[in-house]
Protein backbone atom coordinates (compact mmCIF):
# COMPACT_ATOMS: atom_id res chain seq x y z
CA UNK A 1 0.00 0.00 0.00
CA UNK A 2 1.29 3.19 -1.10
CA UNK A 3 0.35 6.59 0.84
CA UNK A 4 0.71 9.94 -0.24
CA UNK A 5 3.63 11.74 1.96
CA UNK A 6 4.40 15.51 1.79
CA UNK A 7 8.47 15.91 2.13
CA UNK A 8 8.15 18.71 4.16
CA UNK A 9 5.61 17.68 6.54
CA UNK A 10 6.84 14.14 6.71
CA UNK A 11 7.88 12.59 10.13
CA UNK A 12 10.94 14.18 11.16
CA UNK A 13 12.94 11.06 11.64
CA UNK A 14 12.74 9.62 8.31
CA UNK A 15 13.81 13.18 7.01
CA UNK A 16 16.60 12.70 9.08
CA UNK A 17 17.91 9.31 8.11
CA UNK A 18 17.20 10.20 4.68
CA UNK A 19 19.09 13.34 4.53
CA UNK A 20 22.47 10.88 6.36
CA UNK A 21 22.06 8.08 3.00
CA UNK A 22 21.93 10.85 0.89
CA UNK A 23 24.71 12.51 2.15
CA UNK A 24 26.77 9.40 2.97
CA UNK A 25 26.18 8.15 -1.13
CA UNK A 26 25.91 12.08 -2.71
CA UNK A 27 22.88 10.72 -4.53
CA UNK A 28 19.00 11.23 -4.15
CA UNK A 29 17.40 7.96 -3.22
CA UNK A 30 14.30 8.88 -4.01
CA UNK A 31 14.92 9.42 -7.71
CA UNK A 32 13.85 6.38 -9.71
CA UNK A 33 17.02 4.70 -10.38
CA UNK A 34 17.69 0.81 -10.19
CA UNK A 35 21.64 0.95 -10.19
CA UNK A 36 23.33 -0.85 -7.83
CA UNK A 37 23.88 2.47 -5.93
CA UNK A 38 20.69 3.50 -5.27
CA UNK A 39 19.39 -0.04 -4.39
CA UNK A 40 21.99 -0.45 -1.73
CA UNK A 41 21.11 3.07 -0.33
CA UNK A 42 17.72 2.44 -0.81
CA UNK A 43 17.79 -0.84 1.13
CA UNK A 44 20.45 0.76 4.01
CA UNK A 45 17.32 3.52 4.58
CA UNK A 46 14.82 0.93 4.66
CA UNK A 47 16.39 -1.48 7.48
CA UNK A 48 17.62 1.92 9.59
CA UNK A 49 14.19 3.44 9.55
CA UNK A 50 12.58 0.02 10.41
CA UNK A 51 14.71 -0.40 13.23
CA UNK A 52 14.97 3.28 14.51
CA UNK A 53 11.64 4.54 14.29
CA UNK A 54 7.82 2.95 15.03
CA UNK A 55 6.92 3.40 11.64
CA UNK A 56 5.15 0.77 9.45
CA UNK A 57 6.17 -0.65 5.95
CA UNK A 58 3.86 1.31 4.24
CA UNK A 59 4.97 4.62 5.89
CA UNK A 60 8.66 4.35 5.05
CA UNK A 61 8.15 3.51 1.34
CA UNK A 62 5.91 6.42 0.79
CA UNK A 63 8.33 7.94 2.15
CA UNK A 64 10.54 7.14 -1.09
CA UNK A 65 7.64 7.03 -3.24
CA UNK A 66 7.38 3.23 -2.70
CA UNK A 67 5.37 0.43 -2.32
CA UNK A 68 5.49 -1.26 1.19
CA UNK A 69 6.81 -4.67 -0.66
CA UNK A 70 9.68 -2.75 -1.72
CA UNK A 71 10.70 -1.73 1.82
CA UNK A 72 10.20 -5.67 2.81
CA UNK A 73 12.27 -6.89 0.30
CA UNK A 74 14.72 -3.78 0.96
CA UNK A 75 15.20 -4.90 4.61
CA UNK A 76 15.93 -8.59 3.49
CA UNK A 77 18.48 -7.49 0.73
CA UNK A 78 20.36 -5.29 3.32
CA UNK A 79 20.61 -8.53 5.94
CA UNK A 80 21.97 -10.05 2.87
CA UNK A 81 24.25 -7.38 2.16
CA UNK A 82 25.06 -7.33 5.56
CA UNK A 83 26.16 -10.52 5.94
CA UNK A 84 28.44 -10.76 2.31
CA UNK A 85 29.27 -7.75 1.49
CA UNK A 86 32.37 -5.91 3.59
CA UNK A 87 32.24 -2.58 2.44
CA UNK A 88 28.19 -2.17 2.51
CA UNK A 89 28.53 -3.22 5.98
CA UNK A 90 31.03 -0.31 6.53
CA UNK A 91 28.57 1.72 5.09
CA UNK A 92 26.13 0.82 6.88
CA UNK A 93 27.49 1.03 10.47
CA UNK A 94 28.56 4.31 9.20
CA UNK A 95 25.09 5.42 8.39
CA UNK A 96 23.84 3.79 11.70
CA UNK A 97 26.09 5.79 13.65
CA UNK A 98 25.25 9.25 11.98
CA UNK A 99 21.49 8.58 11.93
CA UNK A 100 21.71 7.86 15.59
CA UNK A 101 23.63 11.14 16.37
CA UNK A 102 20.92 13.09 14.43
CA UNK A 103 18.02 10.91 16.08
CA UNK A 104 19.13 10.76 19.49
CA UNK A 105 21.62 14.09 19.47
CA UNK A 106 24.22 12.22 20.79
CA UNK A 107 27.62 13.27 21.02
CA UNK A 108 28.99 9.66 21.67
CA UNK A 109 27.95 6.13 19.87
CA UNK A 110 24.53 5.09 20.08
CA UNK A 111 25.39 2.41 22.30
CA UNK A 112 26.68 5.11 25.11
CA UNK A 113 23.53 6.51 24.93
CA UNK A 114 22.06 3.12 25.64
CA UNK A 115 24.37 3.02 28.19
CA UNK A 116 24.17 5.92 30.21
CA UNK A 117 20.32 6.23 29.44
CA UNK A 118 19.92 2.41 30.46
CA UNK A 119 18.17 3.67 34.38
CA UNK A 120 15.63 5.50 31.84
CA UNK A 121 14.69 2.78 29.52
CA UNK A 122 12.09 0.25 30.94
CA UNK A 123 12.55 -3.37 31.71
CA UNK A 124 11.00 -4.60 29.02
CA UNK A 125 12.69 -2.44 26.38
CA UNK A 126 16.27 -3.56 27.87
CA UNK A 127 14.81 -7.31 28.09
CA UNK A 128 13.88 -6.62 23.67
CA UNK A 129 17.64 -4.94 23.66
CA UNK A 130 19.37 -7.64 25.41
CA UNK A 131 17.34 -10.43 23.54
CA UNK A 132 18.32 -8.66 19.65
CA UNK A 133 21.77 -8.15 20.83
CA UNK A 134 22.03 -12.19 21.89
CA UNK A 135 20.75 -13.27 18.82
CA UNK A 136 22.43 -10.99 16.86
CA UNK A 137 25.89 -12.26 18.53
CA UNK A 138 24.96 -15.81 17.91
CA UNK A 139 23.65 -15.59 14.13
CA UNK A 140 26.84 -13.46 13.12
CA UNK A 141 29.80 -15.30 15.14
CA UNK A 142 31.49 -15.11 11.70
CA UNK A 143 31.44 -11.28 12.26
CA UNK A 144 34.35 -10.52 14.93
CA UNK A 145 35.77 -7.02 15.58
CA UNK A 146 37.28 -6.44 18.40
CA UNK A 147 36.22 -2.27 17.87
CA UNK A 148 32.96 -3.49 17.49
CA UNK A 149 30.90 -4.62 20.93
């Protein structure tokens, strides 16, 4: 389902992450463009606003002028991505990190903020944090950084 979104009046954080992809890549992802490029961009602003913000399918591919299937399938091609590619994972940390200073206004990484907001958050938000960052250890023991918690 496809809804009709205003740029300037849509939801701040989606502005927000879009404006770091665009940035990050120099390219508008919301042009209609199916190089390599803009898919990867495309798929690195669906996953971040899907996990960042409460907003639905739907909502983030209007966003982009999108169907919600594209979004779906945008979120599976950047676990994909995620898990072959080197540099789009780079890329995507990157963008992570600079979304999360804009969303948050954070001076530090995202995960001091968790940190030394942790008294604020409730139990059952840490208990979803502590649960995605368990799983996300175990499915990606492949993955090891030692600058990377």
């Amino acid at each position: 389902m496809k809804i009709d979104i205003d740029f300037n009046n849509a939801p701040s954080d989606l502005r927000e992450i879009y404006s770091v992809i665009c940035q990050m890549k120099g390219i508008d992802i919301r042009d209609n463009n199916r190089t390599n490029d803009y898919v990867y961009a495309r798929s690195i602003f669906f996953a971040l606003a899907k996990k960042l913000t409460r907003h639905s399918h739907s909502v983030i591919a209007s966003f982009l002028n999108r169907d919600h299937s594209t979004s779906i399938h945008g979120v599976k091609t950047f676990n994909n991505l995620m898990a072959t590619d080197k540099d789009f994972r780079e890329a995507a940390r990157f963008a992570l990190f600079k979304a999360c200073d804009l969303l948050e206004k954070v001076e530090e990484e995202p995960r001091d903020y968790i940190f030394l907001n942790w008294s604020k958050i409730t139990n059952k938000q840490q208990l979803k944090l502590k649960d995605q960052m368990i799983d996300f250890l175990n499915t990606n023991t492949k993955i090891k950084n030692s600058n990377y918690a």
